[in-house]
Protein backbone atom coordinates (compact mmCIF):
# COMPACT_ATOMS: atom_id res chain seq x y z
CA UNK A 1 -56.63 174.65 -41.69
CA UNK A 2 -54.33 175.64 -38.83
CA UNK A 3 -54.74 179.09 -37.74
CA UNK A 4 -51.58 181.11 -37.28
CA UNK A 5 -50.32 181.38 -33.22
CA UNK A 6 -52.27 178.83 -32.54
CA UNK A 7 -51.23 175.01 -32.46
CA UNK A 8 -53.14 171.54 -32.28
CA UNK A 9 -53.10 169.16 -29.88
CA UNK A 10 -52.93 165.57 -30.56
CA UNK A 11 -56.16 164.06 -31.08
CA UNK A 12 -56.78 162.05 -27.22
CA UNK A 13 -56.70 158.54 -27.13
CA UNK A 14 -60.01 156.65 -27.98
CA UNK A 15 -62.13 154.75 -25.44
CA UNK A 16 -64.00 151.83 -26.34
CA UNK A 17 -67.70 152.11 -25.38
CA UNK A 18 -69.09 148.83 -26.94
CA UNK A 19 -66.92 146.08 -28.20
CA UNK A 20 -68.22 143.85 -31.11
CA UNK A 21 -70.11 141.53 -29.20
CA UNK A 22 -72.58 144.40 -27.52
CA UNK A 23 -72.72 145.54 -30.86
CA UNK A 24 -74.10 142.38 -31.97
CA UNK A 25 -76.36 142.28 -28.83
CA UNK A 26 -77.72 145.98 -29.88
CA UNK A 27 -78.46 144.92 -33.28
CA UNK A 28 -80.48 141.92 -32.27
CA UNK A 29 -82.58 144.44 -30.12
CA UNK A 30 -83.19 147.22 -33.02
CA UNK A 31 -84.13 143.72 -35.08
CA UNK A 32 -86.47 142.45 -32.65
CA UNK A 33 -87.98 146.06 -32.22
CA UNK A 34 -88.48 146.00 -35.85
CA UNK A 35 -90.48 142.82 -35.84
CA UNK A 36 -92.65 143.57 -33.04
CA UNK A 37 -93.27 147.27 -34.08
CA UNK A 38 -94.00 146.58 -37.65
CA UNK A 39 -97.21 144.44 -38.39
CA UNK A 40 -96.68 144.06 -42.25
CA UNK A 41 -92.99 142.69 -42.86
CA UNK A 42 -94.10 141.65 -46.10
CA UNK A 43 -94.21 145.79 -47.22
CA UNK A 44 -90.91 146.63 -45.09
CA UNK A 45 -88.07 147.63 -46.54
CA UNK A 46 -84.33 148.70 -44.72
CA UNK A 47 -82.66 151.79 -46.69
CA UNK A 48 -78.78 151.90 -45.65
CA UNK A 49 -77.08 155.75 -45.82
CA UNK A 50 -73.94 155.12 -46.87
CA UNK A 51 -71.54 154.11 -46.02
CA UNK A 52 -72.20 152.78 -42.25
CA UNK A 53 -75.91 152.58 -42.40
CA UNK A 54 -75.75 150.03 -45.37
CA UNK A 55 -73.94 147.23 -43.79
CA UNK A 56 -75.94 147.86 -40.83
CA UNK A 57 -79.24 147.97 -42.79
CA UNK A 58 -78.08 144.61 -44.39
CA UNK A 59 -77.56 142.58 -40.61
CA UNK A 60 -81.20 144.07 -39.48
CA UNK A 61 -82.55 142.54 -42.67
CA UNK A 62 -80.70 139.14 -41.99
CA UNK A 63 -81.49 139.05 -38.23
CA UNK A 64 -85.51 139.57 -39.41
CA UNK A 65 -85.20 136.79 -42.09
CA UNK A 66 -83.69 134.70 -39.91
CA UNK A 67 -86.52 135.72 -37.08
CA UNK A 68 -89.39 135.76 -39.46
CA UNK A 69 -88.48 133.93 -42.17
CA UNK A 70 -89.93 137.30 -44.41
CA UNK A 71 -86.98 138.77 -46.72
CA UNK A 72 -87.73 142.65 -46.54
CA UNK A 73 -86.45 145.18 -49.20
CA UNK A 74 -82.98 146.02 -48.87
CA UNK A 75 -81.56 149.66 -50.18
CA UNK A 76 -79.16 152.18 -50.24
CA UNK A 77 -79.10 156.17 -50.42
CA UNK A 78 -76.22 158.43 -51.19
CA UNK A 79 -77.07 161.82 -49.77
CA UNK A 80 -74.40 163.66 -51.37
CA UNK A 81 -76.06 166.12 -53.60
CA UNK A 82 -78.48 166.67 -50.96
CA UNK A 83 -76.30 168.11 -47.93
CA UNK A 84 -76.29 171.14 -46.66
CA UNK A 85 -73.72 171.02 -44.56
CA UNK A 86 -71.09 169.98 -47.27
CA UNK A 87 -67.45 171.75 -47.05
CA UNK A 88 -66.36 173.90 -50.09
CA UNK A 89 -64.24 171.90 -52.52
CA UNK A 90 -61.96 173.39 -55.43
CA UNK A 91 -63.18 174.30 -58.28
CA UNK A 92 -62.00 171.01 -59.69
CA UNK A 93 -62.90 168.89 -57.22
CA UNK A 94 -65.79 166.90 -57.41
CA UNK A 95 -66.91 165.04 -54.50
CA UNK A 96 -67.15 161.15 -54.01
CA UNK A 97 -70.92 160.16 -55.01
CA UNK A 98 -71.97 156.40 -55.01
CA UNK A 99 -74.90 155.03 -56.51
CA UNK A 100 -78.14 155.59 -54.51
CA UNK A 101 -79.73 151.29 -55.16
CA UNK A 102 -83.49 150.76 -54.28
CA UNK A 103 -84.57 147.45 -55.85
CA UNK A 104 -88.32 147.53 -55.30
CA UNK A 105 -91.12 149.96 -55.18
CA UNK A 106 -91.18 152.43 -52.65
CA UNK A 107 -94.95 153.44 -53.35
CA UNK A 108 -96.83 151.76 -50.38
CA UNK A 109 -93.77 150.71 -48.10
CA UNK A 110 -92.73 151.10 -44.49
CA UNK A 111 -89.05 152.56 -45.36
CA UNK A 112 -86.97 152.37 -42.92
CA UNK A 113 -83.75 154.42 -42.78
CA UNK A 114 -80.56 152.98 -40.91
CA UNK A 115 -77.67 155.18 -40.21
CA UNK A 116 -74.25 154.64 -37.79
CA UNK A 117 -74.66 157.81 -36.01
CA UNK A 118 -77.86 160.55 -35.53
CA UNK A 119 -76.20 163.81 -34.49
CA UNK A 120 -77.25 166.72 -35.98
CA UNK A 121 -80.30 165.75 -38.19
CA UNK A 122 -79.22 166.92 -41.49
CA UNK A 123 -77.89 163.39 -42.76
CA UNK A 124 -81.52 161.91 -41.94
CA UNK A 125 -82.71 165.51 -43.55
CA UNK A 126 -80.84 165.01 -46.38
CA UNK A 127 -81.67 160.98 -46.94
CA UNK A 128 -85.43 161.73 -46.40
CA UNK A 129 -85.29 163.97 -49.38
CA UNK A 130 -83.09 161.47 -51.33
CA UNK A 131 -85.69 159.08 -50.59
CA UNK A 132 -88.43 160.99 -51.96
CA UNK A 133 -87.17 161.63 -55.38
CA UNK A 134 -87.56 157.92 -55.80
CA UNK A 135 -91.01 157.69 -54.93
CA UNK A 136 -92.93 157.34 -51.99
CA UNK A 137 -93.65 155.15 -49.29
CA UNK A 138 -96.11 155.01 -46.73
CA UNK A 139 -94.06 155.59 -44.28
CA UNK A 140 -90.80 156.98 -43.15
CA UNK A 141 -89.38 155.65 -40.09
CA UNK A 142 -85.45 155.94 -38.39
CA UNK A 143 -83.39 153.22 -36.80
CA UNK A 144 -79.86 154.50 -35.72
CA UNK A 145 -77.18 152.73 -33.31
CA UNK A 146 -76.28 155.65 -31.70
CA UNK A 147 -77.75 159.12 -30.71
CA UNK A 148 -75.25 161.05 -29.41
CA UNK A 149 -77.48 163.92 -29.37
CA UNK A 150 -76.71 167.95 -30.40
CA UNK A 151 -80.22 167.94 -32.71
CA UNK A 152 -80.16 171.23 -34.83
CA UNK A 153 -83.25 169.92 -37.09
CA UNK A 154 -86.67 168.79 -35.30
CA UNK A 155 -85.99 164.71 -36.06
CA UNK A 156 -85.83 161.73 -33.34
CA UNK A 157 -85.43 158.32 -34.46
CA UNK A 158 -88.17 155.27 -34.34
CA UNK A 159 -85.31 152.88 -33.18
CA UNK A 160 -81.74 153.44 -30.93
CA UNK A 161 -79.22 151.05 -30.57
CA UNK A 162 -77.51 153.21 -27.89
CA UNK A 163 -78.08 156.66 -26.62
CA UNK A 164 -74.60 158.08 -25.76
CA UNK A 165 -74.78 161.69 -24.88
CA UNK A 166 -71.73 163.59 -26.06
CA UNK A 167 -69.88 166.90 -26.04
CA UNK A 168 -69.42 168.92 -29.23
CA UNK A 169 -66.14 168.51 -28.75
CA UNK A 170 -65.94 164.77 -28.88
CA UNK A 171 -66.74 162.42 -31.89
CA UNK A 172 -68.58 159.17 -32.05
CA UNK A 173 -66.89 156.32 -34.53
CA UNK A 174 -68.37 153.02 -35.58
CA UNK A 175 -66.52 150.54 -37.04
CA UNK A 176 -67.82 147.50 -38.74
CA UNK A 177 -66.19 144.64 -40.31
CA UNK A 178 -67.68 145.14 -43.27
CA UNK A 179 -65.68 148.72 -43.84
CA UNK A 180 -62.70 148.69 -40.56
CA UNK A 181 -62.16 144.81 -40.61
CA UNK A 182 -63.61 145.10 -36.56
CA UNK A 183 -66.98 145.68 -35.00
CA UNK A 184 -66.96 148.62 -32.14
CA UNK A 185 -67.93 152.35 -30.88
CA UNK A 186 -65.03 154.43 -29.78
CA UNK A 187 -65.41 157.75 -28.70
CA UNK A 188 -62.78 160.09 -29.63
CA UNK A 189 -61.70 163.35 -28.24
CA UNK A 190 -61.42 165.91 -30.70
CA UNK A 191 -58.11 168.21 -30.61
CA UNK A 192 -58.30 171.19 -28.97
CA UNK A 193 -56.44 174.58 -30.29
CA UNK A 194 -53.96 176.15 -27.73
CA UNK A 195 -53.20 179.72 -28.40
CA UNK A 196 -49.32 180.55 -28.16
CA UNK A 197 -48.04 184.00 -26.08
C-alpha cells in the first residue's frame, strides 16, 4: 500500500553472498554436523517448513544416507494456520495451505526442523506447534542455512549454514533449484519511502 506524498524507490540491486557451489559446501557441513551430533540416526527424522526448508530437509537426508548409509524420516510442515504474524486477507480470500506430510511416528524421535531463513522466530514458533499436534518426539532440534538475526522470540538454532547479520531494512533470499531453477543467497535491499515537499 503506497502512502499518499510519499513515493517508492526501486528495490536496489541484489548481491550474491553464496553462489551454488558454497551452498553445496554449507549443506555438506550442517550434514556432517548432523551425523556427528546425533548418536541414534536410526530415530532421526528431517521435518522441511515449506516451502524452502523441504527441499533443503530432503539434500540433508540424502547427504546422511549417502554418509551413513541410515535413511532417516523425511517430513514436511505447513505452518499456515499457525502464524501469528499473517497479513489480513479479504473476506474471501483464503490463504494458500499445503499439506503438512509426516510419514512415521513422531513419538520417540529426534525431529529435526530445517528452514531457508531464521529471522524473527515465529516461523520456527509456529512449526514447533505444528509439530506437536502430530505427536511428539523426543526431541526438537533446528537446522537453518542462514541466521540473519533480528530474534523477537527466545529461539537459536542447533545447526547454521551461515550467519549473515542483516539490517531490518534488507531481505535475505534463497533460491534452490528445486523451486528458482538455481542454487544461491542474495541479499536484497528493501525500498525505501521518500517523502515528497
Amino acid at each position: 500500500m503506497q502512502i499518499p506524498g510519499r513515493a517508492v524507490e526501486p528495490t536496489l540491486p541484489a548481491k550474491t553472498l553464496l553462489d551454488g557451489a558454497a551452498l553445496t559446501r554449507t549443506l555438506s557441513r550442517i550434514a556432517h554436523e548432523l551425523i556427528e551430533r546425533n548418536d541414534d540416526l536410526e530415530s532421526l527424522a528431517l521435518v522441511g517448513i515449506r516451502t524452502r526448508g523441504v527441499p533443503i530437509a530432503e539434500r540433508l537426508a540424502q547427504l546422511i544416507e549417502e554418509r551413513s548409509g541410515v535413511e532417516v524420516g523425511l517430513g514436511a510442515v505447513d505452518i499456515t494456520f499457525h502464524r501469528d504474524d499473517r497479513e489480513p486477507v479479504a473476506d474471501d480470500a483464503q490463504p494458500v495451505v499445503h499439506a503438512t506430510e509426516l510419514d512415521f511416528a513422531l513419538e520417540g524421535t529426534t525431529c529435526v526442523l530445517v528452514d531457508d531463513v531464521l529471522y524473527t522466530g515465529r516461523t520456527i514458533r509456529a512449526a514447533i506447534e505444528t509439530l506437536f499436534t502430530h505427536g511428539r518426539p523426543a526431541r526438537v532440534q533446528l537446522a537453518v542455512l542462514v541466521d540473519r538475526g533480528h530474534r523477537e522470540l527466545p529461539i537459536r538454532p542447533d545447526y547454521v549454514g551461515k550467519n549473515l547479520p542483516t539490517s531490518r531494512r534488507e531481505r535475505i533470499q534463497v533460491q534452490l533449484v528445486e523451486t528458482d531453477e538455481v542454487d544461491r543467497i542474495l541479499l536484497v535491499g528493501v525500498a525505501e519511502e521518500v517523502t515528497r515537499v
